[in-house]
Protein backbone atom coordinates (compact mmCIF):
# COMPACT_ATOMS: atom_id res chain seq x y z
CA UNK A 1 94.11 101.49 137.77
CA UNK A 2 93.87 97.51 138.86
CA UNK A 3 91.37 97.35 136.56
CA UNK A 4 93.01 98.85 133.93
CA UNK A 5 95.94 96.63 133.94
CA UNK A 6 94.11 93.63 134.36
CA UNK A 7 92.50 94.91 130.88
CA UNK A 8 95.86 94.75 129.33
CA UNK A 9 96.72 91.47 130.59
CA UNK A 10 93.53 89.80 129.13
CA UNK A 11 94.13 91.80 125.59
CA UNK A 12 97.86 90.21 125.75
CA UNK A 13 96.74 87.03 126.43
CA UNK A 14 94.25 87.04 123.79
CA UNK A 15 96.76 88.48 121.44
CA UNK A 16 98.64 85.52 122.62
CA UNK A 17 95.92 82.80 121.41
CA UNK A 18 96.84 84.24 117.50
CA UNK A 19 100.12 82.85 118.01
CA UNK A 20 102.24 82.06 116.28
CA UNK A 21 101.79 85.28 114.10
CA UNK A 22 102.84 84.66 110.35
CA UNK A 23 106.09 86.20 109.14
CA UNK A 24 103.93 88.23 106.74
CA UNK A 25 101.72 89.76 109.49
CA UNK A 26 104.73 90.35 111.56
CA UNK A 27 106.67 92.58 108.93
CA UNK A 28 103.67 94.58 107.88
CA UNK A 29 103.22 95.70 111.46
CA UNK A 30 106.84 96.12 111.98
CA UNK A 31 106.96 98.73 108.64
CA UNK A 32 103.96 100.26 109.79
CA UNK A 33 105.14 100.72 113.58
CA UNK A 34 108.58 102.16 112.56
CA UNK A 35 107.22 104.97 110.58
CA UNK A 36 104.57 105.81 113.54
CA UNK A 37 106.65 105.46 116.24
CA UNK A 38 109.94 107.74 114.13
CA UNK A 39 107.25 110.15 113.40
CA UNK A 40 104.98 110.51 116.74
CA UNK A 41 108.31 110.86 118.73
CA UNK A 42 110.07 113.35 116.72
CA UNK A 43 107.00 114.90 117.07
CA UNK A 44 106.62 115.33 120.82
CA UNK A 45 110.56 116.99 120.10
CA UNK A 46 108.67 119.30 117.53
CA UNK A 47 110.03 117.82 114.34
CA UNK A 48 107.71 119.14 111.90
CA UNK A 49 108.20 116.51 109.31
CA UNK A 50 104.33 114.52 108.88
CA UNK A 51 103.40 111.00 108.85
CA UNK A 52 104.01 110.80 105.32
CA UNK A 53 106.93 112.74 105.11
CA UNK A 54 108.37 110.70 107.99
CA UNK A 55 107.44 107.65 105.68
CA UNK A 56 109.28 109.15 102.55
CA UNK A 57 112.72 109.54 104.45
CA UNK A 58 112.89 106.22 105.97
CA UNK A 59 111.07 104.03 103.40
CA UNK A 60 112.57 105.84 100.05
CA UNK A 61 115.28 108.11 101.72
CA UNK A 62 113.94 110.86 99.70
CA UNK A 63 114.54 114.32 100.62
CA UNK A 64 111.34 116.96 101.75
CA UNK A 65 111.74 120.65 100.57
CA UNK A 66 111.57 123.04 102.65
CA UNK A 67 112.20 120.79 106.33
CA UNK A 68 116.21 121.44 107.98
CA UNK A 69 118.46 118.47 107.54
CA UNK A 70 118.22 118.19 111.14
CA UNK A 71 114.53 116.81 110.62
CA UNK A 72 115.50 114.21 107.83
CA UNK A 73 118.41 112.93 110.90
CA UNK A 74 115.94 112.74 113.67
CA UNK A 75 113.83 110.61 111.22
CA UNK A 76 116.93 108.32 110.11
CA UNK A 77 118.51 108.25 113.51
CA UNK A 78 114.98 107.20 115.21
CA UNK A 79 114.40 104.39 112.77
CA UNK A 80 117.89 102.47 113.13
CA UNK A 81 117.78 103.44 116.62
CA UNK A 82 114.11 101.47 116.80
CA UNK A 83 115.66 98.30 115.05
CA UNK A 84 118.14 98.33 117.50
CA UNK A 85 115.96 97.89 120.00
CA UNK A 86 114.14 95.14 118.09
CA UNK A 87 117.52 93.61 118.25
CA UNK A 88 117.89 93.95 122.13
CA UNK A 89 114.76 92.66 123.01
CA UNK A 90 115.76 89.33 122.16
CA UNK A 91 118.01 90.18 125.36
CA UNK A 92 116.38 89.78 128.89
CA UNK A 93 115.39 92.46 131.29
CA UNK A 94 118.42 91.62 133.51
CA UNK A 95 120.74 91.63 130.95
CA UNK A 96 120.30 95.21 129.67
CA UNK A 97 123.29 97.26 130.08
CA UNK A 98 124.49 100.90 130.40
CA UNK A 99 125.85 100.57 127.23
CA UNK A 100 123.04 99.03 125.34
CA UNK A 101 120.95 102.89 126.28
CA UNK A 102 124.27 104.28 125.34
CA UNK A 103 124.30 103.04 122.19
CA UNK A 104 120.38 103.55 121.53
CA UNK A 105 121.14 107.45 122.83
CA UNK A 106 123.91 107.00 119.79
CA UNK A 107 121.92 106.38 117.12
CA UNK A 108 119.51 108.83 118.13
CA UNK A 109 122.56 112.18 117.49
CA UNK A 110 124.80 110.38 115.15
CA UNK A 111 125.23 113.50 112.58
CA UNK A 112 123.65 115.87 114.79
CA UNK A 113 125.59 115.98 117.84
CA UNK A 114 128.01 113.58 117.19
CA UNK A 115 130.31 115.61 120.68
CA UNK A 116 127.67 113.80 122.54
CA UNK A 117 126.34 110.75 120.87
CA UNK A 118 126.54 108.02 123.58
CA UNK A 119 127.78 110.28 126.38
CA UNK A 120 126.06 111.68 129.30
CA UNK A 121 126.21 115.25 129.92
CA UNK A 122 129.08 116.60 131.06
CA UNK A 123 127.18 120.02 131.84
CA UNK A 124 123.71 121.37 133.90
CA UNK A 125 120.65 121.23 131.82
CA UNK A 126 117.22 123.64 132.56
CA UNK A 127 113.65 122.40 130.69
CA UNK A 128 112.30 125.42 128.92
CA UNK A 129 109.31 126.35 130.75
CA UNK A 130 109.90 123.90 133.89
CA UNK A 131 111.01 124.26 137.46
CA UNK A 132 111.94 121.02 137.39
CA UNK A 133 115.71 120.95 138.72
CA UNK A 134 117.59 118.70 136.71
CA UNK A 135 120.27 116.21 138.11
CA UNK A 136 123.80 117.79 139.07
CA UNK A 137 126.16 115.96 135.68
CA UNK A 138 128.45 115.13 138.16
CA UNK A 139 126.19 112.73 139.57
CA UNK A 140 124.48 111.45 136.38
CA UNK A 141 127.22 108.16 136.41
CA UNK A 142 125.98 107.07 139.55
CA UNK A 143 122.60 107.72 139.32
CA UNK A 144 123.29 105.28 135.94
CA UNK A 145 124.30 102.94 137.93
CA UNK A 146 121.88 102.44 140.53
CA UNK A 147 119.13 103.09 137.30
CA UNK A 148 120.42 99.86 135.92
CA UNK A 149 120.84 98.02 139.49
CA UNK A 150 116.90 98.99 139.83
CA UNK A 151 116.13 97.85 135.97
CA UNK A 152 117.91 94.45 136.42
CA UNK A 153 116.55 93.43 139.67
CA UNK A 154 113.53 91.28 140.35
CA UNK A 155 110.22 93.37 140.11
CA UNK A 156 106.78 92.45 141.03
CA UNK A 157 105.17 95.76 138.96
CA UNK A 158 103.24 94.61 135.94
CA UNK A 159 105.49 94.54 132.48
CA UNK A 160 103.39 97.79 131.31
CA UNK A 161 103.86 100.10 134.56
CA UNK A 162 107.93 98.38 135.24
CA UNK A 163 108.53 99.74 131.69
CA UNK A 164 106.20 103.33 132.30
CA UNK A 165 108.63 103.42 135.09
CA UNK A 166 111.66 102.60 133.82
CA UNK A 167 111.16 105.22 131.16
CA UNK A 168 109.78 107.89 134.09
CA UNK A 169 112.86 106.99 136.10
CA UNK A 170 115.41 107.71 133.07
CA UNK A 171 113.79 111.12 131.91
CA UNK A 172 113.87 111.91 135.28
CA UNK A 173 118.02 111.68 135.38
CA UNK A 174 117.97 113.46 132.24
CA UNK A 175 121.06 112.02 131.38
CA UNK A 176 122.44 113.63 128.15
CA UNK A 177 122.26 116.97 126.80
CA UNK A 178 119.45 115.95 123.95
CA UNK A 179 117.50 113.03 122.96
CA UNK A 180 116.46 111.84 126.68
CA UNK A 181 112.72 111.64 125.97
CA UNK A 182 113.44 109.48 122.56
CA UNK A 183 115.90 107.34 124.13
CA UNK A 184 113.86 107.04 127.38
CA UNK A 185 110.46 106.09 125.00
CA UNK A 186 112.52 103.48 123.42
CA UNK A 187 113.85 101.59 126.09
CA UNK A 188 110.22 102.05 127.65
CA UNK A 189 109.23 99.81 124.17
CA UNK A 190 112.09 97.35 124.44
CA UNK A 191 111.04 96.77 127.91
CA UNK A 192 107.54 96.03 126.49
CA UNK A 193 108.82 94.18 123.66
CA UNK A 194 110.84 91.94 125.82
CA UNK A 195 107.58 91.17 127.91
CA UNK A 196 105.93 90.10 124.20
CA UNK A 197 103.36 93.49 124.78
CA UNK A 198 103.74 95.70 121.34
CA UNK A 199 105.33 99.05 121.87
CA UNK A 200 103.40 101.81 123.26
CA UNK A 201 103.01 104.79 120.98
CA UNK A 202 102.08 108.34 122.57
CA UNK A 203 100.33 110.50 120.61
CA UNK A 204 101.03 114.11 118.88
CA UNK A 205 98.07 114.99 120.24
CA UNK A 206 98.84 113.90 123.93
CA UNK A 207 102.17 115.89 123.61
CA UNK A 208 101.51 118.22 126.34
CA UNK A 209 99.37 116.53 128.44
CA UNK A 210 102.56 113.40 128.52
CA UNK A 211 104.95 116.78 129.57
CA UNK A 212 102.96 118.25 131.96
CA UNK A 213 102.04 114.38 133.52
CA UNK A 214 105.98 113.59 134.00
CA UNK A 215 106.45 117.44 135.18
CA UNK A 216 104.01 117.05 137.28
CA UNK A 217 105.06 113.51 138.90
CA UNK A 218 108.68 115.13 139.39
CA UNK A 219 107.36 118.08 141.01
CA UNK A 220 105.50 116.41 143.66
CA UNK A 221 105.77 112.73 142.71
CA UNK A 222 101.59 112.16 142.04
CA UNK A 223 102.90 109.35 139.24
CA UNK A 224 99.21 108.16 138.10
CA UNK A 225 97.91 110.77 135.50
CA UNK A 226 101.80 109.49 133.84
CA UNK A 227 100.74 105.85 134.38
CA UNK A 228 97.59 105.82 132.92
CA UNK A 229 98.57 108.07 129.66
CA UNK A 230 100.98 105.01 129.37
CA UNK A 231 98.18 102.13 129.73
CA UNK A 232 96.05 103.90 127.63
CA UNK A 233 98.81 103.58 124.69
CA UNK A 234 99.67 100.01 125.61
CA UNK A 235 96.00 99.64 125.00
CA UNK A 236 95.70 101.01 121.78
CA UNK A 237 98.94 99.13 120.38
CA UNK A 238 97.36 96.01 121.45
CA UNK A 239 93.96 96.87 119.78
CA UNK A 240 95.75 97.17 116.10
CA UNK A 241 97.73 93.97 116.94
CA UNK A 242 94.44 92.06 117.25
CA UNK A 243 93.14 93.70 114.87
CA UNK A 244 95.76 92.73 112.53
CA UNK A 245 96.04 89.56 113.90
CA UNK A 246 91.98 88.54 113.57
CA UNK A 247 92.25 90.10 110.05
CA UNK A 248 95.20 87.73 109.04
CA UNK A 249 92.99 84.61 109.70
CA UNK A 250 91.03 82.46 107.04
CA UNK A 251 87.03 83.08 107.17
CA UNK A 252 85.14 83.37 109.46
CA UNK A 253 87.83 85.26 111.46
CA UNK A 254 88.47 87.39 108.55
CA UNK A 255 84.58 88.35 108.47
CA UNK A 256 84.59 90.28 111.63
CA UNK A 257 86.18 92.92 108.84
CA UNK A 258 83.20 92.92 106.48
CA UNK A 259 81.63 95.95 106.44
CA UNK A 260 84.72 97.93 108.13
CA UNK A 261 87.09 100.63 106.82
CA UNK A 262 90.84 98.93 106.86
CA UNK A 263 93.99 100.32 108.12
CA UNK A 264 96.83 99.87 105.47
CA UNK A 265 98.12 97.05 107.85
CA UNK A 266 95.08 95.22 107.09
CA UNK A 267 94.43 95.42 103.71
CA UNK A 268 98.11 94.42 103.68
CA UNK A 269 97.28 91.17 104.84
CA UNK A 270 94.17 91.11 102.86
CA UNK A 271 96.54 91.20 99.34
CA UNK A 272 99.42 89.86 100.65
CA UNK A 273 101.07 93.34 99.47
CA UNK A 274 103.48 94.93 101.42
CA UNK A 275 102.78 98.27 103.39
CA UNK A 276 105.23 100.47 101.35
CA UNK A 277 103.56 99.27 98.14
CA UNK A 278 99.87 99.96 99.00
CA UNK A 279 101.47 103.73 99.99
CA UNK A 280 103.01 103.85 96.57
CA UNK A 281 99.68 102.99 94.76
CA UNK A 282 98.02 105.29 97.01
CA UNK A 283 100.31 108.03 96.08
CA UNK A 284 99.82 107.17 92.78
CA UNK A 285 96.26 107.38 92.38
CA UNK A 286 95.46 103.76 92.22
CA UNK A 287 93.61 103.29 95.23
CA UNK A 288 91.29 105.13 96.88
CA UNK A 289 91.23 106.50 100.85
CA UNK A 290 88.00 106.20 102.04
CA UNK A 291 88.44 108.26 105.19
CA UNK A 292 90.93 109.19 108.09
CA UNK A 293 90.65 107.92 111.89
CA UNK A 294 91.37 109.91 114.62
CA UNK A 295 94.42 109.33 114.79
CA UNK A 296 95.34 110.78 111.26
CA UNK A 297 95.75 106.74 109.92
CA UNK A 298 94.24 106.27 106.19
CA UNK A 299 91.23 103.58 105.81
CA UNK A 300 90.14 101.62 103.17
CA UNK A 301 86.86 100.14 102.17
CA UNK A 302 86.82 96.91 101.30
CA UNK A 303 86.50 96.94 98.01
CA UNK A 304 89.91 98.17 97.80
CA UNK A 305 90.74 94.46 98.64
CA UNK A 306 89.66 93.41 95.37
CA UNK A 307 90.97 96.37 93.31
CA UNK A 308 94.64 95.62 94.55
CA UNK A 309 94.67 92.28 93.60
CA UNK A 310 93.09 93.36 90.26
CA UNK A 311 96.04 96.11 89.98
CA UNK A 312 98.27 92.99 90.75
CA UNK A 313 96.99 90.53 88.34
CA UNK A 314 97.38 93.46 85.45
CA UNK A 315 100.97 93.91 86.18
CA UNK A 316 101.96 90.50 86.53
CA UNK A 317 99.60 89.09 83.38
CA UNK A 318 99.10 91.67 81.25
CA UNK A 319 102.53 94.20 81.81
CA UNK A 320 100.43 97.04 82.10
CA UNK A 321 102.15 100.22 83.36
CA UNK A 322 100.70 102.18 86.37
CA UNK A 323 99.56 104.73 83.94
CA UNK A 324 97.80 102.00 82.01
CA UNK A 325 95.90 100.54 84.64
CA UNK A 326 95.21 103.84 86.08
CA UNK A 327 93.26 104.19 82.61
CA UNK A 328 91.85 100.63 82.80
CA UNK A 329 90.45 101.68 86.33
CA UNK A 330 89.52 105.57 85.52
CA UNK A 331 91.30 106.83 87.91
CA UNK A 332 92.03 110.50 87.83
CA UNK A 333 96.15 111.04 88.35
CA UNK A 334 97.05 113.20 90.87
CA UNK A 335 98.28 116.48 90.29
C-alpha cells in the first residue's frame, strides 16, 4: 500500500510540472467531472438516470420521461452541491466547519427532504441488508464535534488516505437520515481538492464492492480493501488529468495522442470547443463515436479533430445550418 501511495505522489507531482493549467483546460475538465461525479454517485444511491441523462438535466435542465422527479433533484442537488465544494476548497483543511458539511448535506435534499436538509438525524437509522449498528442520534452532535476536532488537527496520513478517512469516519456516524454517502464522497473530494489531487470518482461498477469494503471495515475495522478502492480512483482521476493536461500542449506533447481514440475532454482541447458543444454535435449526428472505454466514456478518432473545426469554420463563414452541414458531411441524422 506504500507503494501505492508513493505512485500517487509521483503522478501529482508530475501533474504538477503542467502547471499552470490553462483556463480552457481547467473548465473542460470541470464540465466533464460534474456530470461524472452527479451521475456515478447518484448511482451508488440507485438513481437510475444514465450518464447522458445525468448530462441533459444539469447541462440543459431538460426533463427525462419516464425517471421520478426525485431523480432529476438528486442530479440538480449533486451538481450545486459539487460547486460548493469547489468553492470551499479554496478554504484550508483546518478551517472546515460543521456547518460547511451542513450546508453541502443541504444542497444535497433541498426539494426532497427539505424537514432534514442540513440537520442531523433526530431518529435511529438501520442499513438495509447490514448489521452494522448505527450511531445512537442522541450522540451524533458530539460525535460531530470530535469528527471536526480530528479533521482540523495536524495529520501525518498522506492527503489521499486523510481524505479516504475522513470520508470512512463520516459514513461511519451516519449522521443524517439520507444523503450520508453523497455528502461523505464530497467532502472526501474537497479534502483532495484542497491538497491540489483531482477528485476521486468511484465507479457504478465498484458499487458493491465500495459497500461491502466500508461494511466490512465497520464490522471488524480491516480498513485496507476501503483504502485501496480509494487509491485506485485517485489514480484514475489523475490519469485523465495528465492526459488532458499532455493533450493541451503544443507538438510534440500533443503527439503522444496520434494514433489514440480521444475522450471528449481531449478533443475539447484539440478544437478549442467546449464539452457541452461536442455532446450537442454528437447528439446531432455531426460527429462520429468511434468506440466506448470501459468505463462507458465516448472516444473519438482523430480525425474528428479536423471535422469539428471544419463544422466550425462552416458555421462561422459560410452560416450553414446543422442540417446543412450534416448534408455537406453525409451524415445520416439520427432518428
Amino acid at each position: 500500500m506504500k507503494n501505492k501511495l508513493t505512485a500517487l505522489t509521483e503522478k501529482k507531482n508530475q501533474l504538477d510540472s503542467f502547471l499552470p493549467h490553462p483556463a480552457e483546460l481547467i473548465s473542460n475538465l470541470d464540465e466533464w467531472l460534474k456530470v461524472e461525479l452527479t451521475y456515478t454517485s447518484n448511482a451508488i444511491e440507485g438513481n437510475t438516470l444514465s450518464r447522458q441523462e445525468t448530462a441533459l438535466v444539469i447541462e440543459k435542465g431538460l426533463t427525462v420521461e419516464g425517471k421520478t422527479v426525485r431523480e432529476h433533484m438528486e442530479a440538480i442537488n449533486h451538481a450545486l452541491a459539487l460547486d460548493l465544494v469547489k468553492t470551499l476548497s479554496s478554504k484550508k483543511r483546518q478551517n472546515i466547519t460543521e456547518a460547511d458539511i451542513l450546508d453541502i448535506h443541504k444542497l444535497i435534499l433541498t426539494r426532497i427532504d427539505d424537514n432534514n436538509a442540513g440537520r442531523y438525524r433526530r431518529v435511529s437509522v438501520r442499513i438495509a441488508g447490514s448489521t452494522v449498528i448505527m450511531s445512537n442520534p442522541l450522540k451524533v452532535p458530539d460525535l460531530m464535534k470530535e469528527f471536526i476536532d480530528w479533521l482540523r488537527s495536524d495529520n501525518s496520513d498522506h492527503p489521499v488516505t486523510l481524505a479516504a478517512r475522513a470520508h470512512y469516519k463520516l459514513v461511519t456516524i451516519h449522521p443524517f437520515t439520507d444523503g450520508n454517502g453523497r455528502t461523505a464522497r464530497l467532502l472526501m473530494n474537497l479534502l483532495l481538492r484542497q491538497s491540489g489531487y483531482p477528485m476521486a470518482i468511484i465507479r457504478k461498477e465498484d458499487r458493491q464492492k465500495y459497500i461491502s469494503f466500508i461494511e466490512k471495515a465497520q464490522l471488524d475495522g480491516s480498513i485496507d480493501d476501503y483504502l485501496e478502492l480509494i487509491y485506485e480512483a485517485a489514480d484514475r482521476s489523475l490519469d485523465i488529468y495528465l492526459e488532458a493536461a499532455q493533450g493541451s500542449l503544443p507538438s510534440p506533447a500533443k503527439s503522444k495522442l496520434a494514433g489514440k481514440l480521444l475522450k471528449i475532454g481531449q478533443l475539447a482541447k484539440l478544437t478549442a470547443e467546449t464539452v457541452p458543444t461536442l455532446r450537442f454535435w454528437t447528439r446531432e449526428g455531426l460527429l462520429e463515436v468511434k468506440d466506448y472505454s470501459p468505463g462507458g466514456y465516448q472516444l473519438y478518432d482523430p480525425s474528428m479533430v479536423e471535422r469539428v473545426r471544419q463544422i466550425r469554420q462552416w458555421q462561422n463563414e459560410s452560416r450553414l445550418t446543422l442540417n446543412e452541414i450534416k448534408h455537406k458531411l453525409n451524415t445520416p441524422l439520427l432518428p
